[in-house]
N, C-alpha and C. Protein backbone atom coordinates (compact mmCIF):
# COMPACT_ATOMS: atom_id res chain seq x y z
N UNK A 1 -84.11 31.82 -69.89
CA UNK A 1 -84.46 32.84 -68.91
C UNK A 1 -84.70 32.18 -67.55
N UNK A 2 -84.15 32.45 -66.26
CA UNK A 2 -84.71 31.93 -65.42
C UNK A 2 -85.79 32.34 -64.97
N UNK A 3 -86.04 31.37 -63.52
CA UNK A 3 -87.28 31.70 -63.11
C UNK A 3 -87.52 32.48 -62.32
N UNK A 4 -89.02 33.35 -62.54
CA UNK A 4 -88.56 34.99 -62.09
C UNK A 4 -88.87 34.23 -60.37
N UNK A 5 -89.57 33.60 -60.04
CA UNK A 5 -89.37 32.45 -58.38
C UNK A 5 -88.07 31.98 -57.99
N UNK A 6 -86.94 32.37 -58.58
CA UNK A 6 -85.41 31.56 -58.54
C UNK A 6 -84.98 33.33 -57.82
N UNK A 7 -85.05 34.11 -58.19
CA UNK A 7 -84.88 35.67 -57.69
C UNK A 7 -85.71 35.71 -56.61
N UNK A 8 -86.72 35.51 -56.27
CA UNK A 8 -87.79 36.07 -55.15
C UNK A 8 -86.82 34.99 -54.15
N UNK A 9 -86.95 33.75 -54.17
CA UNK A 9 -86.15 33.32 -53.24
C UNK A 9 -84.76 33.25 -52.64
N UNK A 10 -83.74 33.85 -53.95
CA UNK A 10 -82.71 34.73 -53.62
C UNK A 10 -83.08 36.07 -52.92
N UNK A 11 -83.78 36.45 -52.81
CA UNK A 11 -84.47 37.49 -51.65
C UNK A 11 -84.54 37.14 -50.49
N UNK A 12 -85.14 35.97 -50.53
CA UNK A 12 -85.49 35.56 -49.45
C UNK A 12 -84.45 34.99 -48.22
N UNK A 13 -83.73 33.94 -49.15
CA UNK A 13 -82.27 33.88 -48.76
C UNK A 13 -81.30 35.17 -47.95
N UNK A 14 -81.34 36.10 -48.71
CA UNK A 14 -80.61 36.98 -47.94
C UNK A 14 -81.18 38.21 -47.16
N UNK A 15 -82.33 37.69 -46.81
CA UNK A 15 -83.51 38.09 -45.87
C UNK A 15 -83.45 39.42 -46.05
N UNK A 16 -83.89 39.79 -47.53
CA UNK A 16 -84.06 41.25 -48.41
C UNK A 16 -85.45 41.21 -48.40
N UNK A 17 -86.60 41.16 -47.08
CA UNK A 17 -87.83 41.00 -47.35
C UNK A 17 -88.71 41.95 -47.69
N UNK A 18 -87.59 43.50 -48.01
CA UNK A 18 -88.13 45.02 -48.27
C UNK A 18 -87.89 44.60 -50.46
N UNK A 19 -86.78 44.09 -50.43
CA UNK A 19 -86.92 44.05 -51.69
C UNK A 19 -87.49 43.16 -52.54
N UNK A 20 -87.68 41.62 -51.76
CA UNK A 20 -89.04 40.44 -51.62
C UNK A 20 -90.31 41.14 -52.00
N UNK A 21 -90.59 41.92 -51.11
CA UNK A 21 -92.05 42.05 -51.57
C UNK A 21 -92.06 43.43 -52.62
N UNK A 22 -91.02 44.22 -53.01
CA UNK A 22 -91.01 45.13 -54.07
C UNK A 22 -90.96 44.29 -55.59
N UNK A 23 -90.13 43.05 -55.04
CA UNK A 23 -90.10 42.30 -56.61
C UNK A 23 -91.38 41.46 -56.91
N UNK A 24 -92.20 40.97 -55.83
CA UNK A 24 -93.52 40.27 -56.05
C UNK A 24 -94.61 41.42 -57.15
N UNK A 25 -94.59 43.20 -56.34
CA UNK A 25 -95.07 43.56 -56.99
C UNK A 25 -95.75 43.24 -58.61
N UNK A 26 -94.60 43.00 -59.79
CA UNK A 26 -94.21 42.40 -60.54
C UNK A 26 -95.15 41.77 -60.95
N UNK A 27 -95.37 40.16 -60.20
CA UNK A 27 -95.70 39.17 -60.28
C UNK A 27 -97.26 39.66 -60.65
N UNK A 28 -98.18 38.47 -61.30
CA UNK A 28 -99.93 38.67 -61.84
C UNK A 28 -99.88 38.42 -60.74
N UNK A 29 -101.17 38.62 -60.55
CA UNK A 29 -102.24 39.09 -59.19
C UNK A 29 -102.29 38.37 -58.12
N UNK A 30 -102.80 36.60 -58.67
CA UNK A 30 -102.83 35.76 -57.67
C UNK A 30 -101.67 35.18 -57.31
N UNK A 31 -100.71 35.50 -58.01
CA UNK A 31 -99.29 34.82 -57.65
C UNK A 31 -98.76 35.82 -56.39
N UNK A 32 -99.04 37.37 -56.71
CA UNK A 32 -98.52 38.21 -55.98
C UNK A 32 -99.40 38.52 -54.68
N UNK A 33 -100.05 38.03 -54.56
CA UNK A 33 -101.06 38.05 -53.05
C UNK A 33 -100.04 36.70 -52.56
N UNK A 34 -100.25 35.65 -53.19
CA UNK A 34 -99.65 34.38 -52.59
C UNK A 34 -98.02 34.66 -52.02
N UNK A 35 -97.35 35.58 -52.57
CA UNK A 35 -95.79 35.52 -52.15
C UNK A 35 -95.94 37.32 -51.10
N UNK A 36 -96.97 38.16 -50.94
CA UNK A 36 -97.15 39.00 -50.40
C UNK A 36 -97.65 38.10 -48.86
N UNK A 37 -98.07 37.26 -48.83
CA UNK A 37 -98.53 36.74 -47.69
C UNK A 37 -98.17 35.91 -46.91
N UNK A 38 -97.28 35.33 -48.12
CA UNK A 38 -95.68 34.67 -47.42
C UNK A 38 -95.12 35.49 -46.59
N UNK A 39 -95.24 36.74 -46.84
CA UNK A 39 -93.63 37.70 -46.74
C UNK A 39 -94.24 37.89 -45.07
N UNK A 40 -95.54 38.32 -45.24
CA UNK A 40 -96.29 39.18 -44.29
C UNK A 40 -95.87 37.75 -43.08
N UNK A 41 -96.14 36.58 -42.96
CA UNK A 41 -96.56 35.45 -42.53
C UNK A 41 -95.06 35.00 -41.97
N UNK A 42 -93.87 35.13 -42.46
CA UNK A 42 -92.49 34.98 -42.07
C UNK A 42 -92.53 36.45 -41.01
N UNK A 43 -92.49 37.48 -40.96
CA UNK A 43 -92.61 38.27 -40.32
C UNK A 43 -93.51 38.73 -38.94
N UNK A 44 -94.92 38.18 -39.16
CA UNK A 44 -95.39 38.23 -38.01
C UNK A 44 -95.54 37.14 -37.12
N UNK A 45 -95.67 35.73 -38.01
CA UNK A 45 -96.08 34.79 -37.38
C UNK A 45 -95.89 33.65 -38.07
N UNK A 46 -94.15 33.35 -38.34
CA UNK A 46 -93.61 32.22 -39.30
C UNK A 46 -94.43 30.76 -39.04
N UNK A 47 -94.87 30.65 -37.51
CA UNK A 47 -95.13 29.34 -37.40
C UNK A 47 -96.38 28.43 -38.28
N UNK A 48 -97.24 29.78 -38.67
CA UNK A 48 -98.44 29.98 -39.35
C UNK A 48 -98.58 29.67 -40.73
N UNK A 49 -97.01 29.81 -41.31
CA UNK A 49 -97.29 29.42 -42.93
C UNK A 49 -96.86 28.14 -43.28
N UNK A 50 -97.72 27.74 -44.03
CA UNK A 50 -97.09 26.47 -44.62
C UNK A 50 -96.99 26.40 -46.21
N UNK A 51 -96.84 27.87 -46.95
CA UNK A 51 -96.65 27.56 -48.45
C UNK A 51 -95.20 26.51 -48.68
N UNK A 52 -94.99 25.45 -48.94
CA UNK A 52 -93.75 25.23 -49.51
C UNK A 52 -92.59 25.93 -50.18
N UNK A 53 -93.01 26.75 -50.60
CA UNK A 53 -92.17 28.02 -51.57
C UNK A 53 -91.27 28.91 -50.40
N UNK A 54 -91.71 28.85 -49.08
CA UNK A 54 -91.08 29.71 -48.33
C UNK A 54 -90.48 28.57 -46.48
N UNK A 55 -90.64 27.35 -47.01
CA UNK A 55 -90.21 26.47 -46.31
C UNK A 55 -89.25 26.61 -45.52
N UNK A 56 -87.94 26.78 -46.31
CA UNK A 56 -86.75 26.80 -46.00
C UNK A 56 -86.72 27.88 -45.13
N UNK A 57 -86.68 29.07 -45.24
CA UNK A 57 -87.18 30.28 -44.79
C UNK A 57 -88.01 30.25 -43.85
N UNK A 58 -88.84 29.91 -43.43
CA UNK A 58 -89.57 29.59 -42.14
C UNK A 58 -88.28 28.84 -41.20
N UNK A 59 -87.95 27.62 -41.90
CA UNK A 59 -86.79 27.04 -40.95
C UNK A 59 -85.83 27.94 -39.96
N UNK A 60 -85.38 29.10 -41.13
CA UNK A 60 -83.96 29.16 -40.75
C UNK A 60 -84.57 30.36 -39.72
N UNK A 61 -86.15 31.20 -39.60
CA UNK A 61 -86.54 32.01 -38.96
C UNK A 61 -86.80 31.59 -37.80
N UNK A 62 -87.67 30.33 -37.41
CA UNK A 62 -87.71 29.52 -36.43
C UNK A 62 -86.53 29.30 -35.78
N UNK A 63 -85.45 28.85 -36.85
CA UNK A 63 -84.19 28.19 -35.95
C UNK A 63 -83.43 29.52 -35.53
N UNK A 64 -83.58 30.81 -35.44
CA UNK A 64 -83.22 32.28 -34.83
C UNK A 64 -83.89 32.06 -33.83
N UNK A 65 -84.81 32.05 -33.96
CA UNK A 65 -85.87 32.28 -32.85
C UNK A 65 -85.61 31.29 -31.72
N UNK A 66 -85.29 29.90 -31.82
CA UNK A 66 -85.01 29.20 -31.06
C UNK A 66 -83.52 29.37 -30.56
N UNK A 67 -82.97 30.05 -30.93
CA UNK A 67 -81.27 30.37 -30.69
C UNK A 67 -81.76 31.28 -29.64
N UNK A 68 -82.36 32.67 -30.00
CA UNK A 68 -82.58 33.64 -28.98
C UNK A 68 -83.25 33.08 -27.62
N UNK A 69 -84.15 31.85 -27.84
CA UNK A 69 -84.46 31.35 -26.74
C UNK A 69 -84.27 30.58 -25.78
N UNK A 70 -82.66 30.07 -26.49
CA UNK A 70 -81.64 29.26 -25.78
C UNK A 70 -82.42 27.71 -25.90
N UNK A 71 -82.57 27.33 -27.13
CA UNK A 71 -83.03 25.79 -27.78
C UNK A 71 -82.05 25.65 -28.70
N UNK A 72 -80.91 25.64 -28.64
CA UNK A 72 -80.27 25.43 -29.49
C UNK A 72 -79.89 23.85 -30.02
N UNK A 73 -80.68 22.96 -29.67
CA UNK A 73 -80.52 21.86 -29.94
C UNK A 73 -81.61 22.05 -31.16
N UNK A 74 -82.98 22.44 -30.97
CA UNK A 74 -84.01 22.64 -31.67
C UNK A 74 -83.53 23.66 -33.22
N UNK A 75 -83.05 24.68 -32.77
CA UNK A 75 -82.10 25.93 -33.48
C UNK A 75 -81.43 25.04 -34.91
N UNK A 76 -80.37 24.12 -34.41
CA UNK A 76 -80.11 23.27 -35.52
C UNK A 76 -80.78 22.15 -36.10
N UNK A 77 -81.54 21.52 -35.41
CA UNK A 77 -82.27 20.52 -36.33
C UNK A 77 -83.07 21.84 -37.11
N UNK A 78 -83.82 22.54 -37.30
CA UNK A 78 -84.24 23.12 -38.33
C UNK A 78 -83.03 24.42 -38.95
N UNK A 79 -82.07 24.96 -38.95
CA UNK A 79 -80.89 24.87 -39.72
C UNK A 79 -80.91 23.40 -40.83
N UNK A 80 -81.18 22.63 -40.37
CA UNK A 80 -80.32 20.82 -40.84
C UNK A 80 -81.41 21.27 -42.04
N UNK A 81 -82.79 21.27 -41.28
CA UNK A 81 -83.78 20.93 -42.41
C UNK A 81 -83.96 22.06 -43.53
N UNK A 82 -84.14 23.91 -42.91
CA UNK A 82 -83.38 24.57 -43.76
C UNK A 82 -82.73 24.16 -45.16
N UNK A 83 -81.74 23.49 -44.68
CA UNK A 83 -80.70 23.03 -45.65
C UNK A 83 -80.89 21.95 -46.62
N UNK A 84 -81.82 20.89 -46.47
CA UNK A 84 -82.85 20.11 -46.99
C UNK A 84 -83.55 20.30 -47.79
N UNK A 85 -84.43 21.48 -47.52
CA UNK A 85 -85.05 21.85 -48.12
C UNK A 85 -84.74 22.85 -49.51
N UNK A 86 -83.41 23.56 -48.96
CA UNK A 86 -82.65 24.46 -49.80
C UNK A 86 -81.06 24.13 -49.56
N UNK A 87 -80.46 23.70 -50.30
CA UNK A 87 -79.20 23.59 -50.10
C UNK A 87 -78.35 24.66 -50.44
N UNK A 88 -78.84 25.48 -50.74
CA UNK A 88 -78.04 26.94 -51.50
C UNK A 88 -78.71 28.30 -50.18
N UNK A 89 -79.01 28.12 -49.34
CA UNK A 89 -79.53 28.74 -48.20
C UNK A 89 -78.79 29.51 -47.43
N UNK A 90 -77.65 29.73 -47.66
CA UNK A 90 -76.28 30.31 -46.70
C UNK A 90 -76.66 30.92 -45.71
N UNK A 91 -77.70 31.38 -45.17
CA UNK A 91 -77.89 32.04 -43.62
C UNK A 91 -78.36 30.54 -43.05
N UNK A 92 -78.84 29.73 -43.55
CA UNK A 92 -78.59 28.50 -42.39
C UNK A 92 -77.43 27.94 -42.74
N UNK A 93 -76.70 27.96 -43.41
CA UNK A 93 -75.18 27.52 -43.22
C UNK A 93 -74.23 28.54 -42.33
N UNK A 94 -74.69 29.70 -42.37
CA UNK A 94 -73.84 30.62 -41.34
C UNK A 94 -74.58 30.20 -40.23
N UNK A 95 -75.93 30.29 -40.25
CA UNK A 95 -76.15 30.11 -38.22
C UNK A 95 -75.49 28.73 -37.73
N UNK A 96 -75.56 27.86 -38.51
CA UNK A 96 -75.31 26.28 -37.75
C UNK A 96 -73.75 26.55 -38.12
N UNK A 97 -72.94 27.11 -38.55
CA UNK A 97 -71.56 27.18 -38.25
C UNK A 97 -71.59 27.82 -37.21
N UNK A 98 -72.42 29.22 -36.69
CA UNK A 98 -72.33 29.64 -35.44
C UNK A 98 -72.69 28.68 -34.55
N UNK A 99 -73.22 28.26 -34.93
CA UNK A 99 -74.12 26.49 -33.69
C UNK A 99 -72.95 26.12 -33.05
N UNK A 100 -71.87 25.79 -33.97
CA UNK A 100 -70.34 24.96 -34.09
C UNK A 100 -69.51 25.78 -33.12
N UNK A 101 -69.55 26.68 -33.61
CA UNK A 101 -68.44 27.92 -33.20
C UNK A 101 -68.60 27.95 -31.70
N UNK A 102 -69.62 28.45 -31.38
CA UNK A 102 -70.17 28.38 -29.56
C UNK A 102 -69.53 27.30 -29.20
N UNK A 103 -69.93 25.97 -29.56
CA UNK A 103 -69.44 24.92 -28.98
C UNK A 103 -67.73 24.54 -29.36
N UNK A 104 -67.06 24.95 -29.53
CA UNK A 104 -65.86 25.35 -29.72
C UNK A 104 -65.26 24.48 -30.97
N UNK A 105 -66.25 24.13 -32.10
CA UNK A 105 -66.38 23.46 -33.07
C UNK A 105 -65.65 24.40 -34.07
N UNK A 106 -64.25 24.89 -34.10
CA UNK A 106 -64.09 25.43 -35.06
C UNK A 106 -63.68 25.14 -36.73
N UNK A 107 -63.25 24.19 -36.84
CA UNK A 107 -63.08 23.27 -38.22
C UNK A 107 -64.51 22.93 -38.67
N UNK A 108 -65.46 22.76 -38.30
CA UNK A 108 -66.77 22.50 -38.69
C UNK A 108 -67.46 23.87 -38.74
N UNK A 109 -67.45 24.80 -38.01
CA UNK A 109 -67.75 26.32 -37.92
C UNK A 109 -67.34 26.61 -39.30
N UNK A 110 -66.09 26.49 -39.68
CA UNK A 110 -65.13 27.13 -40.86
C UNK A 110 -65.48 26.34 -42.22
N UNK A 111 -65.70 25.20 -41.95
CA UNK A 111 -66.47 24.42 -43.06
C UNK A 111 -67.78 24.64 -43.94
N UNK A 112 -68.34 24.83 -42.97
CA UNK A 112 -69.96 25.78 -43.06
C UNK A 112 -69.74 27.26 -43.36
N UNK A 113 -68.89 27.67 -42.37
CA UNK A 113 -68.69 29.09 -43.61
C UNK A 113 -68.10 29.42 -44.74
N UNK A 114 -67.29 28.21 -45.33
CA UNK A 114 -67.06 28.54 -46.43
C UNK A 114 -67.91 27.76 -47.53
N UNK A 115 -68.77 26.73 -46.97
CA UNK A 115 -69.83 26.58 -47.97
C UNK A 115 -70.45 27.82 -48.21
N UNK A 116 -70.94 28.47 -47.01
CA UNK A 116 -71.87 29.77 -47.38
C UNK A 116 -71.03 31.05 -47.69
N UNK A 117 -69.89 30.78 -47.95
CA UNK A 117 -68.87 32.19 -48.38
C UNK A 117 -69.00 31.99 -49.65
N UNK A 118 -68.99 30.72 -50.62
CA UNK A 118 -69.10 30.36 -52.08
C UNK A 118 -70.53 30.53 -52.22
N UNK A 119 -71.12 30.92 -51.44
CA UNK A 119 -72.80 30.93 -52.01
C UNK A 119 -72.99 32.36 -51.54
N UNK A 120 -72.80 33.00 -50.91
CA UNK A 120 -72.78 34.86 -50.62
C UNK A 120 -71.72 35.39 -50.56
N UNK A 121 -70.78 35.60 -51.42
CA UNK A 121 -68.93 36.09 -50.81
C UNK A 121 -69.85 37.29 -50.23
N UNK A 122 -70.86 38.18 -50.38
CA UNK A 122 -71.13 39.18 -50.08
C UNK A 122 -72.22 39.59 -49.35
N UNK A 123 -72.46 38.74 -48.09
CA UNK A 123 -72.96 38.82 -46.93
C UNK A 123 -72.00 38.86 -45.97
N UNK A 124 -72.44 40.57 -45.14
CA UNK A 124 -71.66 40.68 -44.25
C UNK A 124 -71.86 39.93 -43.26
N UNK A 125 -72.60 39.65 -42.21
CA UNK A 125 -72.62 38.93 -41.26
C UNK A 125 -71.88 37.89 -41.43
N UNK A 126 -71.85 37.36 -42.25
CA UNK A 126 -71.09 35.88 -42.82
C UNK A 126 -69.24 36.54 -42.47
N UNK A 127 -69.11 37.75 -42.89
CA UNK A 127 -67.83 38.14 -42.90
C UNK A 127 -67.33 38.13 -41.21
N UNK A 128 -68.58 38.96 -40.64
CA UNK A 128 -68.22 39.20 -39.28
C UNK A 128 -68.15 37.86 -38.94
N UNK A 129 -69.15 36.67 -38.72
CA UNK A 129 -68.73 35.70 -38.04
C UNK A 129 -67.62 35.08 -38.46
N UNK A 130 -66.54 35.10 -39.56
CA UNK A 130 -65.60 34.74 -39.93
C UNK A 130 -64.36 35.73 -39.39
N UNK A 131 -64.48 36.80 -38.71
CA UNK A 131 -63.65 37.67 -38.61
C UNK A 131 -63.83 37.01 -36.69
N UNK A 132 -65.08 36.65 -36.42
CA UNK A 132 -65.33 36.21 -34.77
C UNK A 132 -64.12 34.88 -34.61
N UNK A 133 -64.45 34.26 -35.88
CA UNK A 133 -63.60 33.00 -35.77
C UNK A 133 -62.45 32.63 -35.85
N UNK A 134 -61.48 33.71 -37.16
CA UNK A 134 -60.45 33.77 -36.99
C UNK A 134 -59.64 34.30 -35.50
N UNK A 135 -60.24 35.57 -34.79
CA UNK A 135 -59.82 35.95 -33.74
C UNK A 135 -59.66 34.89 -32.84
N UNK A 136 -60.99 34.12 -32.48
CA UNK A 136 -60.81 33.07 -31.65
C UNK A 136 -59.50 32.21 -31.89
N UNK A 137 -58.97 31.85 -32.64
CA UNK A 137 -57.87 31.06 -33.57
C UNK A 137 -56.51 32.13 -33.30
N UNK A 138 -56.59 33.70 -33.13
CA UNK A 138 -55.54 34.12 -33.21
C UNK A 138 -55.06 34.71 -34.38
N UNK A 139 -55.47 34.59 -35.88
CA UNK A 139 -55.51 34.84 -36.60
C UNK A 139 -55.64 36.18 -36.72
N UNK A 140 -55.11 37.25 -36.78
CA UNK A 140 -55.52 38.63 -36.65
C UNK A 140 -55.47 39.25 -38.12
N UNK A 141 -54.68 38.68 -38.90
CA UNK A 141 -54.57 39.34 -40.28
C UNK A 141 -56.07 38.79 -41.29
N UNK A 142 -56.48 37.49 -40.60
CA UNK A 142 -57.65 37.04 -41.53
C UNK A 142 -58.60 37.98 -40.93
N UNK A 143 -59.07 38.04 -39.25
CA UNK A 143 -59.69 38.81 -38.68
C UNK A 143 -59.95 39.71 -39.71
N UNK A 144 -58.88 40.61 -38.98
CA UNK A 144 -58.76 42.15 -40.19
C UNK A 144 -59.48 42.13 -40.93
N UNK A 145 -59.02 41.53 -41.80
CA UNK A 145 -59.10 41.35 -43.16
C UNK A 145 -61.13 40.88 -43.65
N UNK A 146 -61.43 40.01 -42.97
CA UNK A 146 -63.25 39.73 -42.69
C UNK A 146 -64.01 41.18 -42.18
N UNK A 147 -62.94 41.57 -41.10
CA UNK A 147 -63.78 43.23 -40.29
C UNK A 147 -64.27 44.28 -41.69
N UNK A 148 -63.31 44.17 -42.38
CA UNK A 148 -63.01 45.23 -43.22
C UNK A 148 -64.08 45.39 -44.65
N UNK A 149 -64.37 43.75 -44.58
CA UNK A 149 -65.15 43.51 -45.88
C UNK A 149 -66.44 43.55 -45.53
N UNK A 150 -66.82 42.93 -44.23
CA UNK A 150 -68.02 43.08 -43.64
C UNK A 150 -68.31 44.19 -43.47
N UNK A 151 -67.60 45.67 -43.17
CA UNK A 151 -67.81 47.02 -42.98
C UNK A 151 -68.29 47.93 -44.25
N UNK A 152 -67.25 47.17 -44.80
CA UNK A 152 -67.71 48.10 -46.81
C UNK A 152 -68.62 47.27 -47.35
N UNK A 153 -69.10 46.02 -47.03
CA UNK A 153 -70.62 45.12 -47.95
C UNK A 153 -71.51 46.03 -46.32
N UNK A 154 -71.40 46.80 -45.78
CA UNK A 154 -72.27 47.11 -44.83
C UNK A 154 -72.52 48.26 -44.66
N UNK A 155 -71.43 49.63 -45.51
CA UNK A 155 -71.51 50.79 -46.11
C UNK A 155 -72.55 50.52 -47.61
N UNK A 156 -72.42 50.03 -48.77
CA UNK A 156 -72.57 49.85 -49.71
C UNK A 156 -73.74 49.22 -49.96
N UNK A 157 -75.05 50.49 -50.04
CA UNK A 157 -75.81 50.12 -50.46
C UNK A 157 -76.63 48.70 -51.70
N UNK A 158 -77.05 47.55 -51.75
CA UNK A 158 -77.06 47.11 -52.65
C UNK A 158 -77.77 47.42 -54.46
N UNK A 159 -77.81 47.13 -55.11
CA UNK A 159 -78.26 47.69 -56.66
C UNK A 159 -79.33 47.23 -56.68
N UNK A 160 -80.22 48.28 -57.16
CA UNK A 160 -81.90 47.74 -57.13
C UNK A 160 -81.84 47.02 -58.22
N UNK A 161 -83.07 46.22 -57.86
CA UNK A 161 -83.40 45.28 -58.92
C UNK A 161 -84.22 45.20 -60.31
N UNK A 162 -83.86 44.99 -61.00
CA UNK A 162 -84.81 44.90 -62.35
C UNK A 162 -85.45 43.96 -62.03
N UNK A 163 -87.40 44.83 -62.21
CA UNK A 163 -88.23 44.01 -61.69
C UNK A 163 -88.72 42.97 -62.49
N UNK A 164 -88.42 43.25 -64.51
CA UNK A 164 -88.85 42.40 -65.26
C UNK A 164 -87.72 41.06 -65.30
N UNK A 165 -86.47 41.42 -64.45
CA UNK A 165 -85.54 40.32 -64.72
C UNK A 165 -85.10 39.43 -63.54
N UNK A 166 -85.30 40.52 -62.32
CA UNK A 166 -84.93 40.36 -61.25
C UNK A 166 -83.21 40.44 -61.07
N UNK A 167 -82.35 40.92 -62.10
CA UNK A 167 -81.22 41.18 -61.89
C UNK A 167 -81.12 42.02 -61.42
N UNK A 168 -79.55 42.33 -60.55
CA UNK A 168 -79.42 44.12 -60.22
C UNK A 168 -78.82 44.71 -60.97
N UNK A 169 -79.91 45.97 -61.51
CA UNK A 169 -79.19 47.27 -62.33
C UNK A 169 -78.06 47.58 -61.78
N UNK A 170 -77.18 47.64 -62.99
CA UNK A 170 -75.77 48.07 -63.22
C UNK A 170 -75.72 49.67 -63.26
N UNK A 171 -75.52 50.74 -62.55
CA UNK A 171 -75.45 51.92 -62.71
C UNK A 171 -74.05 52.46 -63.46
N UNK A 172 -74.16 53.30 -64.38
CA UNK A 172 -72.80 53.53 -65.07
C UNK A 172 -71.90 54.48 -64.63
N UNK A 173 -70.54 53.80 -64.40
CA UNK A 173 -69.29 54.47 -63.81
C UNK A 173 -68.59 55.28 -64.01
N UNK A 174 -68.31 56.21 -64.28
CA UNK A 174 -67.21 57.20 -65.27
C UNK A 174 -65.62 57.10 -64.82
N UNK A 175 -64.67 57.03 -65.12
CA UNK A 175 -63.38 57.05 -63.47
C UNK A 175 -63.29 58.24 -63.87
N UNK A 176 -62.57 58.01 -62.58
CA UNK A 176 -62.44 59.57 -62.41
C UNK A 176 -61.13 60.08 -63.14
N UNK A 177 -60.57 59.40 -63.63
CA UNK A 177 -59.63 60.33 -64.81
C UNK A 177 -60.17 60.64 -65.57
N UNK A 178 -61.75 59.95 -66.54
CA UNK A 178 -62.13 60.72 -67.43
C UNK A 178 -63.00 61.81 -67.27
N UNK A 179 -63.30 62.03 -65.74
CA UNK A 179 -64.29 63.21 -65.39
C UNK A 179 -63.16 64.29 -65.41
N UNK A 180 -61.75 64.00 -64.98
CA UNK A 180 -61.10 65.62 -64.74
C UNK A 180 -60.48 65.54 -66.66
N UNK A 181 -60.20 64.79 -67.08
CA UNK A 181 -60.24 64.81 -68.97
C UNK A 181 -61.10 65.73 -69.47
N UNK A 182 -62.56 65.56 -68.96
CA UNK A 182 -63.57 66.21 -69.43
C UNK A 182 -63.98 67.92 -68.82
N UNK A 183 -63.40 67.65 -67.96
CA UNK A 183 -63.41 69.22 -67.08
C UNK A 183 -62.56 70.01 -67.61
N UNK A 184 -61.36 69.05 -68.10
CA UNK A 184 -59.76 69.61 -68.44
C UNK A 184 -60.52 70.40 -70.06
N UNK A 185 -61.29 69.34 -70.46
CA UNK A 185 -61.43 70.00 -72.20
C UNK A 185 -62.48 71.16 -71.95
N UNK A 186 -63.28 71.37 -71.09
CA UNK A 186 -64.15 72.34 -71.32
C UNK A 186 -63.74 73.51 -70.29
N UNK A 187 -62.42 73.17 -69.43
CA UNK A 187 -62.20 74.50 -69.19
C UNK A 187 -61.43 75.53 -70.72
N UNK A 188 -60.09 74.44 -71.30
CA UNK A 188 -59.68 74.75 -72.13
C UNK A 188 -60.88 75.59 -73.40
N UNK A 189 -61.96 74.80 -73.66
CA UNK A 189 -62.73 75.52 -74.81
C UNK A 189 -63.20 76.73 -73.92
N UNK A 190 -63.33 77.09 -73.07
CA UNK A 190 -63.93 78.03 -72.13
C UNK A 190 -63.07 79.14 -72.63
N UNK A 191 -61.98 78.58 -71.81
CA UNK A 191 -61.09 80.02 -71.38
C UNK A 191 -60.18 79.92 -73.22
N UNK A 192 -60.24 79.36 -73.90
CA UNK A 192 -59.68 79.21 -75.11
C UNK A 192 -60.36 79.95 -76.59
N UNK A 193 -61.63 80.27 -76.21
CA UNK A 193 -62.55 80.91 -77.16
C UNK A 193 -61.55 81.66 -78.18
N UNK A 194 -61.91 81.73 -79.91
CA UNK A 194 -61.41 82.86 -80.75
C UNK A 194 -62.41 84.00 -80.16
């Protein structure tokens, strides 16, 4: 079984901090104050926490924060460490490919995003900045093709989570040939009565 802390920080990772602190719920008491105060502490005032458990995550919030403030030298050394700390982190592998990308680093941009494309195929942003990059390149069919996926992982609600497993519930599908099958047989017994 993994560890139900291996899910909370896959939360965290894909900065799901509405469904972070729905899955702490979960958690016994003192564990769940401790990762409730994380959550609270990345949100109002990252500079403030120092649990280890949410390390990486402080990094890659800091290193936003320093992007928006035009430190982008600062921006990637904590990306770097981010990544140090978590090597499976893909929003600091997408920002420091954006790091690249600005600076017209595109083979290193594209490198980094496809580390973090094998670790989220299904983060859009990741799509859009890959759809930013191909354009730059000229590439219009990859473009496309990133716009399109980033649009439907950005329609498409994600599957809530099972809180005892932390997997996402599978909701069950019917196709739709067997819904008009089933319409087909009960009009027939309908209108077919002895």
């Amino acid at each position: 079984m993994a560890d139900p802390l291996d899910h909370f920080l896959a939360l965290l990772r894909r900065k799901d901090y509405g469904g972070a602190r729905a899955y702490a719920e979960g958690f016994p008491e003192g564990e769940k104050e401790r990762l409730l105060k994380g959550l609270d502490l990345l949100e109002r005032a990252p500079e403030a926490l120092e649990d280890p458990l949410f390390a990486a995550e402080k990094e890659v919030v800091l290193g936003v924060k320093a992007v928006r403030e035009g430190r982008r030298e600062e921006a990637e050394a904590r990306f770097q460490k981010a990544l140090t700390l978590d090597p499976l982190h893909h929003r600091a592998l997408t920002n420091l490919g954006s790091l690249h990308l600005e600076r017209g680093e595109e083979e290193a941009a594209l490198d980094l995003y496809g580390k973090a494309l094998r670790l989220a195929p299904d983060d859009p942003l990741l799509h859009e900045n890959l759809a930013a990059l191909y354009k730059r390149r000229g590439d219009l069919d990859k473009m496309v093709a990133h716009m399109k996926r980033a649009t439907r992982l950005r329609m498409t609600p994600p599957a809530p989570l099972d809180p005892l497993t932390g997997e996402r519930k599978r909701s069950i599908r019917i196709p739709l040939w067997a819904l008009f099958l089933l319409l087909a047989l009960l009009a027939y017994l309908f209108l077919y009565r002895p």
